[in-house]
N, C-alpha and C. Protein backbone atom coordinates (compact mmCIF):
# COMPACT_ATOMS: atom_id res chain seq x y z
N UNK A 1 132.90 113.62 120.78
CA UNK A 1 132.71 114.23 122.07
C UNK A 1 131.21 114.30 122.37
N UNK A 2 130.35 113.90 123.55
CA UNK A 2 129.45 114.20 124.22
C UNK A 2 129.45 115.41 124.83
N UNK A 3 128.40 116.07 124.16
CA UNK A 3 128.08 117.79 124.34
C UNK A 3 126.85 117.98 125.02
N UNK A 4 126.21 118.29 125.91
CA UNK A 4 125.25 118.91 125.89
C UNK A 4 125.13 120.62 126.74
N UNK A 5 124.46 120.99 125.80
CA UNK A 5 124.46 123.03 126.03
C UNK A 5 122.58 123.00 127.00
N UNK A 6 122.84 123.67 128.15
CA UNK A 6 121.42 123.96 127.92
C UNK A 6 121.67 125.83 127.76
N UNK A 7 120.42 126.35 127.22
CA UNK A 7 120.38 127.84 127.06
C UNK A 7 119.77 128.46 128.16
N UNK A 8 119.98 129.36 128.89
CA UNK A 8 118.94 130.09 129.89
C UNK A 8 119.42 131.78 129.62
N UNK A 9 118.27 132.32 130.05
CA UNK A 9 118.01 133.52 129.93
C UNK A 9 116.60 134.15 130.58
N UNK A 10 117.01 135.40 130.09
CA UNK A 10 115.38 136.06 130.72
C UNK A 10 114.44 135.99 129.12
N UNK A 11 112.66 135.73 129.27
CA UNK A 11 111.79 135.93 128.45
C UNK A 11 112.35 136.82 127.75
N UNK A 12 112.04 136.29 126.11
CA UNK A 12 112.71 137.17 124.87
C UNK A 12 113.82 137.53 124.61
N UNK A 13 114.95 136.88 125.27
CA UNK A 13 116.51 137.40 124.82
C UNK A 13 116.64 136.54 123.57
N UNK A 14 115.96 135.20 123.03
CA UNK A 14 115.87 134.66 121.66
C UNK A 14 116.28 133.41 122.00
N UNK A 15 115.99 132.85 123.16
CA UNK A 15 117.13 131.23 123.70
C UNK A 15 116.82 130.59 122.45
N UNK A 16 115.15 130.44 122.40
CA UNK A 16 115.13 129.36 121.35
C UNK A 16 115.64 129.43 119.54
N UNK A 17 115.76 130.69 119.43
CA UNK A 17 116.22 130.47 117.64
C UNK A 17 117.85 130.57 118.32
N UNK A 18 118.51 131.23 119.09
CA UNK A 18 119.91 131.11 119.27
C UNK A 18 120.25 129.36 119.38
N UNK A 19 119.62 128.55 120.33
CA UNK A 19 119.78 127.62 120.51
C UNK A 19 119.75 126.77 119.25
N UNK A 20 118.89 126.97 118.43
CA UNK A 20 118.36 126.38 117.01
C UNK A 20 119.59 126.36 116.03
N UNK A 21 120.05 127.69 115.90
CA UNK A 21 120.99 128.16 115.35
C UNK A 21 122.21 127.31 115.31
N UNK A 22 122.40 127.45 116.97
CA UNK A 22 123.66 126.87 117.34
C UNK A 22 123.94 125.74 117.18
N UNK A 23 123.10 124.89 117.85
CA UNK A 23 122.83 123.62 117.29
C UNK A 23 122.97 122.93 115.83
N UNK A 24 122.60 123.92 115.03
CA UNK A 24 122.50 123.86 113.58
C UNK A 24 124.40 123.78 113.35
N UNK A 25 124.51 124.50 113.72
CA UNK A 25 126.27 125.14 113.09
C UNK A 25 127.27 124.05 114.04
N UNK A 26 126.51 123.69 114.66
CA UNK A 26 127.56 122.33 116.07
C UNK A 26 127.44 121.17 115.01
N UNK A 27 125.81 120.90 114.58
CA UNK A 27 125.81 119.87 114.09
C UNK A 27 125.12 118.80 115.29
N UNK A 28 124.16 119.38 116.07
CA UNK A 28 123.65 118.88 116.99
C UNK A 28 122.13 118.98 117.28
N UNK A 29 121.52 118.16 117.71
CA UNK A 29 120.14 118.05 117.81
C UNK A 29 119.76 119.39 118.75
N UNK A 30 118.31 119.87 118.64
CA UNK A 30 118.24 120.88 119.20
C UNK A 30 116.45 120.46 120.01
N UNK A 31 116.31 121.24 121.09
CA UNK A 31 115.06 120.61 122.07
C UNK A 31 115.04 121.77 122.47
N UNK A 32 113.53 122.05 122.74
CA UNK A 32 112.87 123.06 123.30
C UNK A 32 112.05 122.69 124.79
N UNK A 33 112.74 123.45 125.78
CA UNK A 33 111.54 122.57 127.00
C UNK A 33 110.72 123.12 126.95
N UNK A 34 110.23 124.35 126.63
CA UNK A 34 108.53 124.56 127.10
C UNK A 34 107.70 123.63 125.71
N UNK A 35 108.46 123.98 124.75
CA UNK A 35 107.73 122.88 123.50
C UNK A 35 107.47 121.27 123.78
N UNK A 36 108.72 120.74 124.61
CA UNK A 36 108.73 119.26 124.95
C UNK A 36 107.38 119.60 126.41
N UNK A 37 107.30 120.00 127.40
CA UNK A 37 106.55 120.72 128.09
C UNK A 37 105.18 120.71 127.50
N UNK A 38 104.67 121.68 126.56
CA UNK A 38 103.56 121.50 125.97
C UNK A 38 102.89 119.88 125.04
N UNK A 39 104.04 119.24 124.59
CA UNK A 39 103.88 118.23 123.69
C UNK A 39 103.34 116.78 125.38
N UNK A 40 103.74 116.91 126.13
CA UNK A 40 103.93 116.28 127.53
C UNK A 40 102.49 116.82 127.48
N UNK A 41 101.85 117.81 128.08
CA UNK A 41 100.82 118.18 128.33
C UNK A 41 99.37 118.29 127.48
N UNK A 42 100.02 118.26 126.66
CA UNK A 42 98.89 118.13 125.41
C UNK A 42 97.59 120.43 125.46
N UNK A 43 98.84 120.79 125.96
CA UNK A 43 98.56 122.07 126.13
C UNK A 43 99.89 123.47 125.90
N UNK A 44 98.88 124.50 125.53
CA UNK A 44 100.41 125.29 126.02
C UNK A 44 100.74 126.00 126.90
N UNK A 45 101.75 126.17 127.23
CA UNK A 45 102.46 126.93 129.09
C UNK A 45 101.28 127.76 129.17
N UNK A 46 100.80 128.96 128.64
CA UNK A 46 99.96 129.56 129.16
C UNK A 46 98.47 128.56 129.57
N UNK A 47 98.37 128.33 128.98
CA UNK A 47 96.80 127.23 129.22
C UNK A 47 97.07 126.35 130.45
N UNK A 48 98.36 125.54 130.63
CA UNK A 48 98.99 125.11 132.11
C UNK A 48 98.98 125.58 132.67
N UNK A 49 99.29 127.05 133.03
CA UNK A 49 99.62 127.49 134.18
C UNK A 49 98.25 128.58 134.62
N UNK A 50 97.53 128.55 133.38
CA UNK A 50 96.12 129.09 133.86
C UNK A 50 94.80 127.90 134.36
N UNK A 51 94.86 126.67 134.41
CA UNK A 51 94.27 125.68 134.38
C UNK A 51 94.69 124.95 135.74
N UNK A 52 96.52 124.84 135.60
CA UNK A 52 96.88 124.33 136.98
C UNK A 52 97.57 124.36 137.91
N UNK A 53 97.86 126.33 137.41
CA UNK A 53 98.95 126.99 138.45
C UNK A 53 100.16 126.45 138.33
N UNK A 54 100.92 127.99 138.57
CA UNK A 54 102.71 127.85 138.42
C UNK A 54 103.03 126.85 138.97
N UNK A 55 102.88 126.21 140.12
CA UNK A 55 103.31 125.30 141.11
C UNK A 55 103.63 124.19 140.42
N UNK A 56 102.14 123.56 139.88
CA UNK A 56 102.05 122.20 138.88
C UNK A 56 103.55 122.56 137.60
N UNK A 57 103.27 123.83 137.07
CA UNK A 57 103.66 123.87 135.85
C UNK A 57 105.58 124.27 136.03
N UNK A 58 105.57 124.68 137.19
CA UNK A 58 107.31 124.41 137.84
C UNK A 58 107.77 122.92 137.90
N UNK A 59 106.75 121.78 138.69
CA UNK A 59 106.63 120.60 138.68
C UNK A 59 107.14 119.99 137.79
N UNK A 60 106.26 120.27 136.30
CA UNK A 60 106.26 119.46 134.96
C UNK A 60 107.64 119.70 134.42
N UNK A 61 107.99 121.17 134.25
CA UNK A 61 109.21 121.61 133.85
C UNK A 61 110.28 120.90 134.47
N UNK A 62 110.13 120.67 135.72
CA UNK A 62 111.68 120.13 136.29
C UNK A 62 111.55 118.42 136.03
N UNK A 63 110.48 117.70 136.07
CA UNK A 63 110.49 116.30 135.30
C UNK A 63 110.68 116.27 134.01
N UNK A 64 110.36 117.41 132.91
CA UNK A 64 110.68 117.65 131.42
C UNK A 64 112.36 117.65 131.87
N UNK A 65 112.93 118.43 132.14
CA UNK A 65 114.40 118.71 132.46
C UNK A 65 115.14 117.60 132.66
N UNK A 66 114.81 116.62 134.03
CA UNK A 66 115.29 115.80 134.00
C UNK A 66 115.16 114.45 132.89
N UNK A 67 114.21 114.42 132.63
CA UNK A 67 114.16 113.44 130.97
C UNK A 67 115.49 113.67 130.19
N UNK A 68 115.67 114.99 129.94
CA UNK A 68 117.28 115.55 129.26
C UNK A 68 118.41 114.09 129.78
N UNK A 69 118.26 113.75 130.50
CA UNK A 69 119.41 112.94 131.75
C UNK A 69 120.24 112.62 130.43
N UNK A 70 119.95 111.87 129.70
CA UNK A 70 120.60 111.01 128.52
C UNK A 70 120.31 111.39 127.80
N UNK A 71 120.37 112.57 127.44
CA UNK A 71 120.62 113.39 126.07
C UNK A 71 122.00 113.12 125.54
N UNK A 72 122.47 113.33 124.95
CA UNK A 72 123.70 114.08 124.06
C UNK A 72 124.13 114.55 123.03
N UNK A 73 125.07 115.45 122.65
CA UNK A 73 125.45 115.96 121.36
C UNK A 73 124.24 117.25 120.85
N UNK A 74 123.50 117.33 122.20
CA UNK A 74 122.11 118.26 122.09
C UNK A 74 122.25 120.17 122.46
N UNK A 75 121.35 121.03 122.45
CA UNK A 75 121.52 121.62 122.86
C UNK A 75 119.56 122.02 123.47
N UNK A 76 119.61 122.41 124.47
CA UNK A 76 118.26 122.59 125.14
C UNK A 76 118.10 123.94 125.80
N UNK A 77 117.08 124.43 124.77
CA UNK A 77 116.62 125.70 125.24
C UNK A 77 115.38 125.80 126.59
N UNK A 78 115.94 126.40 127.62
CA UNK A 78 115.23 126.08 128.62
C UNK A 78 114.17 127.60 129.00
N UNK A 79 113.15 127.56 129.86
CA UNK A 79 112.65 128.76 129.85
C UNK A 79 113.22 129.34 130.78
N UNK A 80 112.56 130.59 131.12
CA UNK A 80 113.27 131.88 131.49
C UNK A 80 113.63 131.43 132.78
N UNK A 81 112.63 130.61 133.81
CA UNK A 81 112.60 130.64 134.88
C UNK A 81 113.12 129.40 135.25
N UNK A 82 113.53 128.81 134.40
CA UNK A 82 114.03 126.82 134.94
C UNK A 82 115.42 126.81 135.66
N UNK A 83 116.23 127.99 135.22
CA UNK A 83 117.37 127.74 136.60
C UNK A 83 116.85 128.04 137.85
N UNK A 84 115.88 128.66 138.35
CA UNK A 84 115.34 128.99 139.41
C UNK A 84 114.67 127.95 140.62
N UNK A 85 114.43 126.92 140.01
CA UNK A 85 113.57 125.96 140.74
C UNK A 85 114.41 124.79 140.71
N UNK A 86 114.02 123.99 142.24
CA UNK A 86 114.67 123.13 142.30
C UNK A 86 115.72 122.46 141.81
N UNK A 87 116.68 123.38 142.20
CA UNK A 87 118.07 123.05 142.04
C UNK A 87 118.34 122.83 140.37
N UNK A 88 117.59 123.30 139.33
CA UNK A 88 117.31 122.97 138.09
C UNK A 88 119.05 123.17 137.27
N UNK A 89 119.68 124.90 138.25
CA UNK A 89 121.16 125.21 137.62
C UNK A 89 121.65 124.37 137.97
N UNK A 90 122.02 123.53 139.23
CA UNK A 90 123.17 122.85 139.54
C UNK A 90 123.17 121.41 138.85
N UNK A 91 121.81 120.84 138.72
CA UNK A 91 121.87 119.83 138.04
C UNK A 91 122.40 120.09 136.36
N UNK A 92 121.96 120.78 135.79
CA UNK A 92 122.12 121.61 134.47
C UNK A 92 123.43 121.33 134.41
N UNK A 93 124.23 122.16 135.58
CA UNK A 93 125.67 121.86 135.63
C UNK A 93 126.57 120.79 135.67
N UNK A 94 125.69 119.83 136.28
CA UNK A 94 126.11 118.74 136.56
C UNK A 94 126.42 117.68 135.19
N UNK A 95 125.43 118.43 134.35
CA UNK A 95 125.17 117.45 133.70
C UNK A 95 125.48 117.45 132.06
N UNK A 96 125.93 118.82 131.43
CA UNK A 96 126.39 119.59 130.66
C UNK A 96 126.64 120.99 130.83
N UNK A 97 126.77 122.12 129.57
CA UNK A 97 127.57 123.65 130.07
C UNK A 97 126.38 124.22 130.03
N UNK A 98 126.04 125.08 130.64
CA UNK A 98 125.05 126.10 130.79
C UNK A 98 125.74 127.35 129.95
N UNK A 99 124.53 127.89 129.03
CA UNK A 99 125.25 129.04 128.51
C UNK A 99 123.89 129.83 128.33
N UNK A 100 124.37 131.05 129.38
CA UNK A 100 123.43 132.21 129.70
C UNK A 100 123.46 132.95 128.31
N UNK A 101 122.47 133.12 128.15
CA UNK A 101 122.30 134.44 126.60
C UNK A 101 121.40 135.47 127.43
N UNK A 102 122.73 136.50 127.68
CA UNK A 102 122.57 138.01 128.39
C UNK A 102 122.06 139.19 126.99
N UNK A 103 121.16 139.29 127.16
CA UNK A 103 120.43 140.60 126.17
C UNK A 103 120.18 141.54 126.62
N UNK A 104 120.79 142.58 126.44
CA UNK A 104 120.09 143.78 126.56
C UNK A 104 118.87 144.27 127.31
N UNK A 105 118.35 144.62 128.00
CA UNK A 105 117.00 144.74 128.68
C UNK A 105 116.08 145.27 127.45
N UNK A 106 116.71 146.58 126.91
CA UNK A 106 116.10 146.87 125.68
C UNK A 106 115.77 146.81 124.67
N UNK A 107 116.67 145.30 123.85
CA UNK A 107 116.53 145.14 123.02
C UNK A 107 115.20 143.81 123.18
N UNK A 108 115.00 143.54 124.84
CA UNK A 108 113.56 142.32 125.40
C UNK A 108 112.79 143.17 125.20
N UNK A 109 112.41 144.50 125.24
CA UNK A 109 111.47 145.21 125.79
C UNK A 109 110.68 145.54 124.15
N UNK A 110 111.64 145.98 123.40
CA UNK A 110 111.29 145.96 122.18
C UNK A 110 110.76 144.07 121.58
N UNK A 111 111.41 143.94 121.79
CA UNK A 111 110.96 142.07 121.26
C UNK A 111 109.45 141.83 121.94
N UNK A 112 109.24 141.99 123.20
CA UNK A 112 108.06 141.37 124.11
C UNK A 112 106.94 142.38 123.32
N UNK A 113 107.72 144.30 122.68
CA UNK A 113 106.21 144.71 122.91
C UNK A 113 105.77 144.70 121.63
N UNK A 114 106.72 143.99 120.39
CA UNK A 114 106.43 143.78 119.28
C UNK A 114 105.32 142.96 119.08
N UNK A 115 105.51 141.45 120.49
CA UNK A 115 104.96 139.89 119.85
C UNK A 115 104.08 139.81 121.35
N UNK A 116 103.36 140.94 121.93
CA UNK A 116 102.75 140.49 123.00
C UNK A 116 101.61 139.71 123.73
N UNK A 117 101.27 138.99 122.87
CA UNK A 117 100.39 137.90 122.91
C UNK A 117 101.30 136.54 123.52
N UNK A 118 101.93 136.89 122.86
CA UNK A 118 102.97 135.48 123.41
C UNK A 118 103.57 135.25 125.04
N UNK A 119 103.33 136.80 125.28
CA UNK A 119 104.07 136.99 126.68
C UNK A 119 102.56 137.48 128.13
N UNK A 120 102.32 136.70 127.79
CA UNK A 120 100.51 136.67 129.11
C UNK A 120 101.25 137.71 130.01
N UNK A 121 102.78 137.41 130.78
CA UNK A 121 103.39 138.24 132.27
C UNK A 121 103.38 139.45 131.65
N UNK A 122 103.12 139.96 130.37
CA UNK A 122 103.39 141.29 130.30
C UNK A 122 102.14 142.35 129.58
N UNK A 123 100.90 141.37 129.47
CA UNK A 123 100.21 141.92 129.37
C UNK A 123 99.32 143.20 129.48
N UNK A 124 99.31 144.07 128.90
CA UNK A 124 98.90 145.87 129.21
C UNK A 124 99.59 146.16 129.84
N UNK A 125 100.82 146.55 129.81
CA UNK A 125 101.87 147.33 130.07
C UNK A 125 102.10 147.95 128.71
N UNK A 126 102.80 149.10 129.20
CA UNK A 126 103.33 150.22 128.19
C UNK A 126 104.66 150.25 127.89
N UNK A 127 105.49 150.40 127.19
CA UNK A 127 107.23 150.13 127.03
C UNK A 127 107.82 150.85 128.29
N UNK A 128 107.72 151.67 128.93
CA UNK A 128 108.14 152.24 130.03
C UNK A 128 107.95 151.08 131.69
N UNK A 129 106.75 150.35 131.27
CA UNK A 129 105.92 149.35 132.40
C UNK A 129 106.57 148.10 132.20
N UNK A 130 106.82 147.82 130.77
CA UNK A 130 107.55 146.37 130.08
C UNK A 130 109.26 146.42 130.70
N UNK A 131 109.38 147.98 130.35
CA UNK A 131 110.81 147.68 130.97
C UNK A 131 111.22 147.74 132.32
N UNK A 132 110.39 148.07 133.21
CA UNK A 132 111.08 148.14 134.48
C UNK A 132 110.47 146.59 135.20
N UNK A 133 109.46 146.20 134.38
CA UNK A 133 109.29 144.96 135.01
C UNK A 133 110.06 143.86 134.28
N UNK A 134 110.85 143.93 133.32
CA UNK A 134 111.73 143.12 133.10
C UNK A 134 113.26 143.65 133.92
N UNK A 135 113.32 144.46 134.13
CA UNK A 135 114.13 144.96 134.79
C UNK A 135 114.90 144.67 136.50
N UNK A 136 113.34 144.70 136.98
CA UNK A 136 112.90 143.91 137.97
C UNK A 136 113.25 142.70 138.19
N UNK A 137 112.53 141.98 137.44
CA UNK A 137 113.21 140.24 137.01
C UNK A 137 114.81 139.87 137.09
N UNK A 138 114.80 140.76 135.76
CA UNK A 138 116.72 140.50 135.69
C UNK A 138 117.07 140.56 137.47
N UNK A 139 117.14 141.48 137.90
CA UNK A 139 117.57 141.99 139.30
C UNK A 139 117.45 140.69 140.16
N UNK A 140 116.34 139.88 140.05
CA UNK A 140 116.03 138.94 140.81
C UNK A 140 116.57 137.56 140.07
N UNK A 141 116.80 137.64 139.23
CA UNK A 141 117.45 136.15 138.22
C UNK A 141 118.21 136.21 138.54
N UNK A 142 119.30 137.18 138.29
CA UNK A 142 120.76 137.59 137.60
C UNK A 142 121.51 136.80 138.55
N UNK A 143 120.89 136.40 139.85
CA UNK A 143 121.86 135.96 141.08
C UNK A 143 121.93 134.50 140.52
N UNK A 144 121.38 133.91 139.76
CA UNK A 144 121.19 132.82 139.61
C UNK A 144 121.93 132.25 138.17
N UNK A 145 121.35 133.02 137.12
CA UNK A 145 122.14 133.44 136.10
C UNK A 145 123.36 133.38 136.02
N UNK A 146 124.28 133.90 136.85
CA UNK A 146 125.41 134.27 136.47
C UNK A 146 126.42 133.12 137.03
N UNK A 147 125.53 131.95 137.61
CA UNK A 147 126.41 130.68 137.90
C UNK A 147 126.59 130.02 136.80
N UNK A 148 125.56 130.59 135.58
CA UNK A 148 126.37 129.95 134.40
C UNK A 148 127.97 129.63 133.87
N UNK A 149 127.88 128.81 133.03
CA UNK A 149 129.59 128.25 132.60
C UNK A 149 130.05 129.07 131.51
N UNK A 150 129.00 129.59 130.95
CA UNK A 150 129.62 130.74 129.92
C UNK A 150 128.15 131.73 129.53
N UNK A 151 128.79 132.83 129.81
CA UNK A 151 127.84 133.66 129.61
C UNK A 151 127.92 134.88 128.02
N UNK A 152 126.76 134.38 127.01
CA UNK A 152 127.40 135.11 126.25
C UNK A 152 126.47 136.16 125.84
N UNK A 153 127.06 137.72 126.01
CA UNK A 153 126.29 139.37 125.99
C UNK A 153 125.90 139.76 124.64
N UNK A 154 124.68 139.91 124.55
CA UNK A 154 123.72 140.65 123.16
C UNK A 154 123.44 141.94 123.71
N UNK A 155 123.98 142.86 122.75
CA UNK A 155 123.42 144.34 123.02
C UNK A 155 123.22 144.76 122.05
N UNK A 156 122.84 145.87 122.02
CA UNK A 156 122.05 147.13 120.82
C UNK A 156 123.30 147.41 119.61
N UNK A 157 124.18 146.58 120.00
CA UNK A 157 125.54 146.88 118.98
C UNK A 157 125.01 145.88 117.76
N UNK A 158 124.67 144.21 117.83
CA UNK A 158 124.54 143.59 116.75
C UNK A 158 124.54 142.67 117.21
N UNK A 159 124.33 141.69 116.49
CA UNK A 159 124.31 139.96 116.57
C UNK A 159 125.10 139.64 117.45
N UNK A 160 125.12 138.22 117.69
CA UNK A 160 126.20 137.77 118.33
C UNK A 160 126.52 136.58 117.14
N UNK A 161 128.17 136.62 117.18
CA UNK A 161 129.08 136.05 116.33
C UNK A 161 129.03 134.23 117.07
N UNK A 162 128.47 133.57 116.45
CA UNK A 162 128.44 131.73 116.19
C UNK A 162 129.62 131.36 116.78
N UNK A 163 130.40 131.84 116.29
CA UNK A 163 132.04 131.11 115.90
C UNK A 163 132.44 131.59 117.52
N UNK A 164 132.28 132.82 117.56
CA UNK A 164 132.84 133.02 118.90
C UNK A 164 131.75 132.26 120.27
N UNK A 165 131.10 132.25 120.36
CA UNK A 165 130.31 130.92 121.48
C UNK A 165 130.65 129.97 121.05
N UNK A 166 130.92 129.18 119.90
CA UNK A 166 131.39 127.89 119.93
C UNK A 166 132.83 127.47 120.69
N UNK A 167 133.25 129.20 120.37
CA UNK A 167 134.94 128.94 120.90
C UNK A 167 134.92 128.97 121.90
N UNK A 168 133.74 129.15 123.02
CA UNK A 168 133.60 129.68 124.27
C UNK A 168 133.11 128.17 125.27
N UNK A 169 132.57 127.80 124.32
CA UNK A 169 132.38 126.78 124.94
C UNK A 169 132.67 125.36 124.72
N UNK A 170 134.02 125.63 123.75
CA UNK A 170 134.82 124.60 123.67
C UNK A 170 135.84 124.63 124.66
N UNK A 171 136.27 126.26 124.65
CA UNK A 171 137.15 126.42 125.98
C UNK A 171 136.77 125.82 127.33
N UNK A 172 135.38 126.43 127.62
CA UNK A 172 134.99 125.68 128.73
C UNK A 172 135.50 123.93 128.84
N UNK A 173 134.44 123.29 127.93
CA UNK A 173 135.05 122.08 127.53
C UNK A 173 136.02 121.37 127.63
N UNK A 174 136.69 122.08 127.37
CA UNK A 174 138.26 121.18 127.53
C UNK A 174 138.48 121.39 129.05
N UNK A 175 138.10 122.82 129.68
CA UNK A 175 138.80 122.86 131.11
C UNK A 175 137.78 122.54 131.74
N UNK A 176 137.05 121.85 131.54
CA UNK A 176 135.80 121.24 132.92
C UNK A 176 136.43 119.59 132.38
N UNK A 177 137.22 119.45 131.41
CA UNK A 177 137.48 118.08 131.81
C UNK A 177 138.97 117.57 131.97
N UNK A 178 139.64 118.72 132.20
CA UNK A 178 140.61 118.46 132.92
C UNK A 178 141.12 118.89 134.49
């Protein structure tokens, strides 16, 4: 079977080690776009988008994306904001399952204010400032988000179980091709 998963989410719900993971346990190659993104640029997202503005660096992302075209058997962790731009979900859709990884707001807020170097948008904010501006976000994604093909929920309860997203999106699978 020809598989391809892309991952979307909001900054820090974990797309890329979930995706890694998953991939791992499918038995499938695994791709990072802001990594393929940076390797393309010979820079990283922050240094892009301080050098040649979001605009350019929305640009690059949606030509990184489409490269995916002839992927397969893959799974592609996409960044926070790539269903957002140019039609990035519907093609996504078009073209394999989209699977939203829904986290917790709180369990991002803790993640971003652990590793905050990594996250430039959240710079000097306080956990009270981190969360309502991720909060914010969600509010403004979520419309977009939730056209995903399977959406699977991380909360403050525990992990999320492998076996059960695989089953989720085998289900899908079978009924997007019949």
């Amino acid at each position: 079977m020809k598989l391809k998963l892309y991952i979307i989410g909001m900054p820090g719900t974990g797309k890329t080690h979930f995706g890694r993971t998953l991939a791992q346990s499918m038995k499938m190659q695994f791709f990072d776009l802001d990594e393929m993104i940076e390797k393309r640029e010979g820079c990283t997202i922050r240094k892009l988008v301080q050098d040649k503005g979001e605009k350019y660096f929305r640009e690059t992302e949606h030509d990184v994306l489409l490269s995916t075209i002839n992927y397969n058997n893959c799974v592609i962790a996409c960044g926070g904001g790539t269903p957002l731009h140019y039609n990035n979900m519907e093609w996504m859709k078009s073209r394999g399952i989209v699977v939203w990884l829904n986290t917790d707001l709180r369990i991002i807020t803790t993640r971003i204010a652990n590793n905050i170097t990594r996250r430039p948008m959240f710079l000097g904010l306080n956990d009270a400032e981190l969360y309502q501006k991720l909060k914010d976000l969600y509010e403004k994604r979520r419309k977009v988000y939730v056209k995903a093909d399977v959406s699977i929920e991380q909360n403050s309860g525990g992990g999320i179980s492998l076996s059960a997203v695989i089953q989720k999106v085998m289900k899908f699978s079978r009924s997007f091709r019949t």
